[in-house]
C-alpha atoms as a PDB file:
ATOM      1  CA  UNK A   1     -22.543   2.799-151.064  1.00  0.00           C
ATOM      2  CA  UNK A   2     -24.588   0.833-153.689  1.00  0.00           C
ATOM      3  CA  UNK A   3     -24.629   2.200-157.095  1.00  0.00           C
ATOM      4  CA  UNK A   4     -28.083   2.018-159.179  1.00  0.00           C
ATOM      5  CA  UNK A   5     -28.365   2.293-162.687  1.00  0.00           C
ATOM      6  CA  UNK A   6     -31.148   3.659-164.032  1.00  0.00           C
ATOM      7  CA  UNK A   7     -33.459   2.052-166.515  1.00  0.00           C
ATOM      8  CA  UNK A   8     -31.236   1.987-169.483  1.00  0.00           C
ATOM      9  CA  UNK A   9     -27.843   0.243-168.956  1.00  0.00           C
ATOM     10  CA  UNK A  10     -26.414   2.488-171.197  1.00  0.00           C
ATOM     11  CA  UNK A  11     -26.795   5.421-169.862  1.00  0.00           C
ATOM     12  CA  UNK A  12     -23.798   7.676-168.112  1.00  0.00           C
ATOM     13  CA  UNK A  13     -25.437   8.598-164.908  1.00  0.00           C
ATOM     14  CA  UNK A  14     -25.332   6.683-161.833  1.00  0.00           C
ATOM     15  CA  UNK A  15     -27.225   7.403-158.749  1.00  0.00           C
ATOM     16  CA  UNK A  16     -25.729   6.071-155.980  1.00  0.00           C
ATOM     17  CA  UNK A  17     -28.099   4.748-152.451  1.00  0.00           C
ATOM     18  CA  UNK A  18     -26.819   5.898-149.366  1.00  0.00           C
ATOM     19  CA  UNK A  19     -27.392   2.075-147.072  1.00  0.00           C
ATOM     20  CA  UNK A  20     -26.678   3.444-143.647  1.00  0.00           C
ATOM     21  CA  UNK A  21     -26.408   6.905-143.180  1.00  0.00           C
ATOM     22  CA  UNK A  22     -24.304   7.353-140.374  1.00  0.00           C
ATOM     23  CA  UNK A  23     -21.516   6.432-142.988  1.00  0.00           C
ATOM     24  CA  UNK A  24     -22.341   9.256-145.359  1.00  0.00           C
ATOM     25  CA  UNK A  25     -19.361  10.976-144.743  1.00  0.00           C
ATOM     26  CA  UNK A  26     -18.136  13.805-147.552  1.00  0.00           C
ATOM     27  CA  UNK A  27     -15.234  14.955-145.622  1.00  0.00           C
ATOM     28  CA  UNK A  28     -12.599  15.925-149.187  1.00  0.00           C
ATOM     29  CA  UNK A  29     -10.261  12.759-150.154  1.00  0.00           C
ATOM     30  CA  UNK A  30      -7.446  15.216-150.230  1.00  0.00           C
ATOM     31  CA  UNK A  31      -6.267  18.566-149.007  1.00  0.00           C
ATOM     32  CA  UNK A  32      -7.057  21.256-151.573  1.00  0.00           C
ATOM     33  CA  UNK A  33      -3.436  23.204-151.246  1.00  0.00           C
ATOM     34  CA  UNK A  34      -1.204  20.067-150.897  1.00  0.00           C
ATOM     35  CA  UNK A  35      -3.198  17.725-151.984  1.00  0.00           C
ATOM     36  CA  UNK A  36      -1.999  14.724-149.103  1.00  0.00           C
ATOM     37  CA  UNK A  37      -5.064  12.356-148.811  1.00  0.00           C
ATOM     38  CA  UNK A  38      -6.814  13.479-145.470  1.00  0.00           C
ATOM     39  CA  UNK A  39      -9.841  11.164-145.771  1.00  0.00           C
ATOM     40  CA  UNK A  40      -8.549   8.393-143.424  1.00  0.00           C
ATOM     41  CA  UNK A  41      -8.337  10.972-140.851  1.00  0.00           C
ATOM     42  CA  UNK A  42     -11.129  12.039-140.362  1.00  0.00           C
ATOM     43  CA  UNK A  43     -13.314   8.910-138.708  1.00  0.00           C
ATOM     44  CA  UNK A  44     -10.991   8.921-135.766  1.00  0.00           C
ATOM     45  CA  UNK A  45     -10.278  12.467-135.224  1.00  0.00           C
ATOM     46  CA  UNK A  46     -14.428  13.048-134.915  1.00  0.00           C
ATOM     47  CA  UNK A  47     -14.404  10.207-132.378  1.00  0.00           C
ATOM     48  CA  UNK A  48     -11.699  11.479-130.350  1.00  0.00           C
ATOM     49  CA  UNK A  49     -13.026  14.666-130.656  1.00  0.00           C
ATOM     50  CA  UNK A  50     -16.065  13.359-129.184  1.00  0.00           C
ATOM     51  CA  UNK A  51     -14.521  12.084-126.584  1.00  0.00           C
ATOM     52  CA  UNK A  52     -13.184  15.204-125.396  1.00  0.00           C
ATOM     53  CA  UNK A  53      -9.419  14.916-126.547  1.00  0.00           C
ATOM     54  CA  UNK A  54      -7.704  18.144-127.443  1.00  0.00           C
ATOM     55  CA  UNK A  55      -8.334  18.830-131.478  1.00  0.00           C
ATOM     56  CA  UNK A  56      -4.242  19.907-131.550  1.00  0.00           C
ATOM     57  CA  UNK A  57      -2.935  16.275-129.900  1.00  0.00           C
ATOM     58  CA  UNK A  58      -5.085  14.495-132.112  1.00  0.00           C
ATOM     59  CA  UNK A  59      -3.917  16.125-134.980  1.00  0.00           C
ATOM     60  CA  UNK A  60      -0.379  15.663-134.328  1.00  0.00           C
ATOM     61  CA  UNK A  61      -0.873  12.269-133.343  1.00  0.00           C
ATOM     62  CA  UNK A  62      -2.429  11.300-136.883  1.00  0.00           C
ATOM     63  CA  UNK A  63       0.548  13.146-138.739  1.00  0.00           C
ATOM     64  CA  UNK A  64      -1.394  16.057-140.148  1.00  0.00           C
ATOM     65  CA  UNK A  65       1.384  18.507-139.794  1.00  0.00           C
ATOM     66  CA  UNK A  66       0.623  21.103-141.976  1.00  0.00           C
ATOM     67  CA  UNK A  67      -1.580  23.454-141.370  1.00  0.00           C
ATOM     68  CA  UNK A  68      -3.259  23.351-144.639  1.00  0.00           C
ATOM     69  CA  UNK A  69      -4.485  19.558-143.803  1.00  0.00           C
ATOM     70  CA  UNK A  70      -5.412  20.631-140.324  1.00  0.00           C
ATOM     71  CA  UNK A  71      -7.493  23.549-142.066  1.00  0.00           C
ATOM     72  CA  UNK A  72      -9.361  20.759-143.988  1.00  0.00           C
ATOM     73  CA  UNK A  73     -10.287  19.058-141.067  1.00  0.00           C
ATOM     74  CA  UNK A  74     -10.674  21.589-137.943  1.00  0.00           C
ATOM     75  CA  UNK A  75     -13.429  23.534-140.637  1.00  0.00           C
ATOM     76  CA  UNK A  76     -15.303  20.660-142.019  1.00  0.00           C
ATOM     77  CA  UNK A  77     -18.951  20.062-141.396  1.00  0.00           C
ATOM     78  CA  UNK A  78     -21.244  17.288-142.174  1.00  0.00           C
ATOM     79  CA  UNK A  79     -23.908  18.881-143.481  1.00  0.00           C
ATOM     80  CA  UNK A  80     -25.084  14.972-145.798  1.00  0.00           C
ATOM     81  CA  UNK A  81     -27.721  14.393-143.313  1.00  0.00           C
ATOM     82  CA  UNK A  82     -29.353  17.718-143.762  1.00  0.00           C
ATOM     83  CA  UNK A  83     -29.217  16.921-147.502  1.00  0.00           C
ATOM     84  CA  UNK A  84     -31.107  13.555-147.554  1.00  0.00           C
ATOM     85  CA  UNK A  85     -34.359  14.907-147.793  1.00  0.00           C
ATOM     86  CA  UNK A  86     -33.678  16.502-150.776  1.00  0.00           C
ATOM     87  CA  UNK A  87     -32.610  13.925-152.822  1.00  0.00           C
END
């Protein structure tokens, strides 16, 4: 992600430009309740996911034991590509 400043340097707002958007993932750094970063999870659990693994053996196999963490990433949706027409 590139970040653009606007036309004054000075000012406090950044936008930032999305360059591929395939990468545009939101998926929370950490888990709201424990707060254990869950963010590197989350690429290869949607992979293996895709490729038909079983949600529970991928979970334990990336160490997300609690079921707070696994909360964060069973219910999380992409919803970023929906969004870019509205920015």
């Amino acid at each position: 992600m590139d970040a653009v400043l606007g036309r004054d340097s000075r000012s406090r707002t950044v936008k930032y430009k999305q360059t591929n958007k395939e990468s545009g993932t939101m998926i929370p750094v950490r888990c709201f309740t424990c707060g254990k970063i869950i963010s590197t999870a989350w690429d290869e659990f949607k992979e293996r996911k895709a490729a038909g693994e079983d949600p529970k053996e991928i979970l334990d196999s990336l160490g997300l034991e609690r079921y707070c963490c696994r909360r964060m990433i069973l219910s999380h949706k992409e919803i970023i590509n929906e969004l870019y027409p509205y920015q």
